[in-house]
C-alpha atoms as a PDB file:
ATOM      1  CA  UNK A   1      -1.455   8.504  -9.871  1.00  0.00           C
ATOM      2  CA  UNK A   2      -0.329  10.386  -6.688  1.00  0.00           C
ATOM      3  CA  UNK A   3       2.572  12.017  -5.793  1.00  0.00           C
ATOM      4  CA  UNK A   4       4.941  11.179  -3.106  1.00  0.00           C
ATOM      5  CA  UNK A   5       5.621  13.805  -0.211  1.00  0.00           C
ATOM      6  CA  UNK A   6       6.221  11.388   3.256  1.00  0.00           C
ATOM      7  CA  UNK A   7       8.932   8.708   2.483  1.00  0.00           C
ATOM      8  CA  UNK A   8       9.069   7.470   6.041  1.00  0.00           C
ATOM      9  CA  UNK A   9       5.351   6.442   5.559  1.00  0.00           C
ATOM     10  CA  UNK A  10       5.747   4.926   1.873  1.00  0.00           C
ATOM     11  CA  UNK A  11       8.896   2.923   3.596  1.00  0.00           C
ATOM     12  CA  UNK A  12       7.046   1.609   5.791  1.00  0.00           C
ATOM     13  CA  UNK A  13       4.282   0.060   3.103  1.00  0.00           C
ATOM     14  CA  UNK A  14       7.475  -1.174   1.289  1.00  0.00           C
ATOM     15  CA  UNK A  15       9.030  -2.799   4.506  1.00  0.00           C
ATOM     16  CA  UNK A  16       5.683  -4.180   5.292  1.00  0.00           C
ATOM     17  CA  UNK A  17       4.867  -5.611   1.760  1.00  0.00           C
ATOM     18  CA  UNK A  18       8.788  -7.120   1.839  1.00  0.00           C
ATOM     19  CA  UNK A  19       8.070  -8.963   4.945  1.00  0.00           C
ATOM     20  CA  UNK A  20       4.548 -10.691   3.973  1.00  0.00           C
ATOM     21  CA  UNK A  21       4.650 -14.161   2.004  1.00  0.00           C
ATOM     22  CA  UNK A  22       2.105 -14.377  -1.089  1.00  0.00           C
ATOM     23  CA  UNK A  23      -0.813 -16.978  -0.479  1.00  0.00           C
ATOM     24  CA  UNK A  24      -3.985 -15.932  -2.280  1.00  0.00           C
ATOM     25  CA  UNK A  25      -4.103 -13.803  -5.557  1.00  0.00           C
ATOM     26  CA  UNK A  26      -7.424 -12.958  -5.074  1.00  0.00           C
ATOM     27  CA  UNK A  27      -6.605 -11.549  -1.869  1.00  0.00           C
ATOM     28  CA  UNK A  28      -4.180  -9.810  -3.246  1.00  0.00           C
ATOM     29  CA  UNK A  29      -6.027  -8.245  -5.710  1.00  0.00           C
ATOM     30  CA  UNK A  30      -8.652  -7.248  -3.284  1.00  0.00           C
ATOM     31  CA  UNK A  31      -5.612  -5.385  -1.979  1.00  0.00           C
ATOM     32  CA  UNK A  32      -4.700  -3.885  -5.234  1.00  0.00           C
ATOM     33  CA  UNK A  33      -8.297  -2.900  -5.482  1.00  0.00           C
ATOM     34  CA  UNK A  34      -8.436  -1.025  -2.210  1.00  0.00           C
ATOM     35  CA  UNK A  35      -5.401   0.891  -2.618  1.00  0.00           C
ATOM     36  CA  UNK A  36      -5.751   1.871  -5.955  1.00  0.00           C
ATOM     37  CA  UNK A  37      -9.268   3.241  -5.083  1.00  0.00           C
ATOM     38  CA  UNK A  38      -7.918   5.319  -2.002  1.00  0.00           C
ATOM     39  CA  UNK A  39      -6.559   8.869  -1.574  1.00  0.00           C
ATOM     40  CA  UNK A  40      -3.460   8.826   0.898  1.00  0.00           C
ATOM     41  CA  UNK A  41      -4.084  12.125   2.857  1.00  0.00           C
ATOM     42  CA  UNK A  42      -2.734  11.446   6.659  1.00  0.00           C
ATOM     43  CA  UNK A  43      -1.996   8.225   8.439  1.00  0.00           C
ATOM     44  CA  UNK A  44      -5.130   6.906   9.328  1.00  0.00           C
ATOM     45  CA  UNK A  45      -5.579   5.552   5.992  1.00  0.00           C
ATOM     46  CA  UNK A  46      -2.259   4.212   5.885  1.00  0.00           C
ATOM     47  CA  UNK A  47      -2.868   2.418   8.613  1.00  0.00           C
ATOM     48  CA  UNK A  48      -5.895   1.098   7.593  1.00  0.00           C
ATOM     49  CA  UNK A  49      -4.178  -0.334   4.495  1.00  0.00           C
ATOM     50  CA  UNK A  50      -1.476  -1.726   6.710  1.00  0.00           C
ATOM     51  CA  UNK A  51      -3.724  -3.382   8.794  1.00  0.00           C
ATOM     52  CA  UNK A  52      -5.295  -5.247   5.405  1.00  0.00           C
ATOM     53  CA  UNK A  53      -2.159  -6.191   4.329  1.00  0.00           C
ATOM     54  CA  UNK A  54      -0.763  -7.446   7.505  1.00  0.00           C
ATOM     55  CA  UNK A  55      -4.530  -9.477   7.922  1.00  0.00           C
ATOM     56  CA  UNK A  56      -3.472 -11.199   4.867  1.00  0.00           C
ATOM     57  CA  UNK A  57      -1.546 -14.087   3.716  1.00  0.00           C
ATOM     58  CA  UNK A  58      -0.400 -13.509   0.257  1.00  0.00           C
ATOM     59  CA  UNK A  59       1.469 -16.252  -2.427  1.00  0.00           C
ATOM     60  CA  UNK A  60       2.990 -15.347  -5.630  1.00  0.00           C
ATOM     61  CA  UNK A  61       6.306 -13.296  -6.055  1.00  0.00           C
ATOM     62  CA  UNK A  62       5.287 -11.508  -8.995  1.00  0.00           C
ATOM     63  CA  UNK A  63       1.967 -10.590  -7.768  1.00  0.00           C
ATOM     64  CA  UNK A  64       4.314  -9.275  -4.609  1.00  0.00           C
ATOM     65  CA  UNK A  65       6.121  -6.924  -7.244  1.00  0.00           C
ATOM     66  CA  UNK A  66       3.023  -5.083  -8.167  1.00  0.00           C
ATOM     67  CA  UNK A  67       1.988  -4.640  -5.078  1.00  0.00           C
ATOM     68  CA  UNK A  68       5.914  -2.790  -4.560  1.00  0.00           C
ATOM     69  CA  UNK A  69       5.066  -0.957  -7.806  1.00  0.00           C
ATOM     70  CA  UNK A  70       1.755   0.335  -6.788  1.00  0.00           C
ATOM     71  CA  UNK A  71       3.563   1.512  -3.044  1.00  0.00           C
ATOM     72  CA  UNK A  72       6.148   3.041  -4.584  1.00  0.00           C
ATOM     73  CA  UNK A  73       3.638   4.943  -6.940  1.00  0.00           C
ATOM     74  CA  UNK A  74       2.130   6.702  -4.321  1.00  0.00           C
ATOM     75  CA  UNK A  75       2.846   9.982  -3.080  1.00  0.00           C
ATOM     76  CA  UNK A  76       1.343  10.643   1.050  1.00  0.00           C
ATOM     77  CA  UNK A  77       0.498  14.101   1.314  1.00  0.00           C
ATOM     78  CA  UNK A  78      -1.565  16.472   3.785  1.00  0.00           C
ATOM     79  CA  UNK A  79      -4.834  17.636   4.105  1.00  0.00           C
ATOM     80  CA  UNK A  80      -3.677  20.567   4.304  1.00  0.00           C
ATOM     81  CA  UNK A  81      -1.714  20.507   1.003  1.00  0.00           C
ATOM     82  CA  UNK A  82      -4.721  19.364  -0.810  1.00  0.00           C
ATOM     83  CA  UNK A  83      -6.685  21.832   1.160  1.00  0.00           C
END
């Protein structure tokens, strides 16, 4: 799992993922796919992960949760951290 270092960024997943209504679990799990198989380094990949989830219409609460529980496993840091 990652670790968190930009909570303005992570609050903004968590806002985003708040405001979107559940309509397809598979689409949801493509989402749960994707972000589990990306590295967070700087915002262009957030952004790309908020443009997927805003594309979306998503249905089920619970499958909502997890997708809270994944955001709010994830930690944004900088290249030049990892570097």
């Amino acid at each position: 799992s990652l670790t968190l270092v930009d909570a303005e960024s992570l609050n903004d997943v968590l806002a985003l993922a708040e405001s979107e209504r559940l309509v397809l679990v598979d689409s949801l799990n493509d989402v749960l796919v994707l972000v589990e198989s990306l590295t967070l380094v700087d915002v262009d990949p957030l952004n790309d992960v908020l443009a997927l989830v805003e594309s979306l219409t998503l249905v089920d609460a619970d499958s909502l949760n997890d997708v809270l529980a994944l955001a709010e496993s994830l930690t944004l840091v900088d290249v030049d951290s990892l570097n």
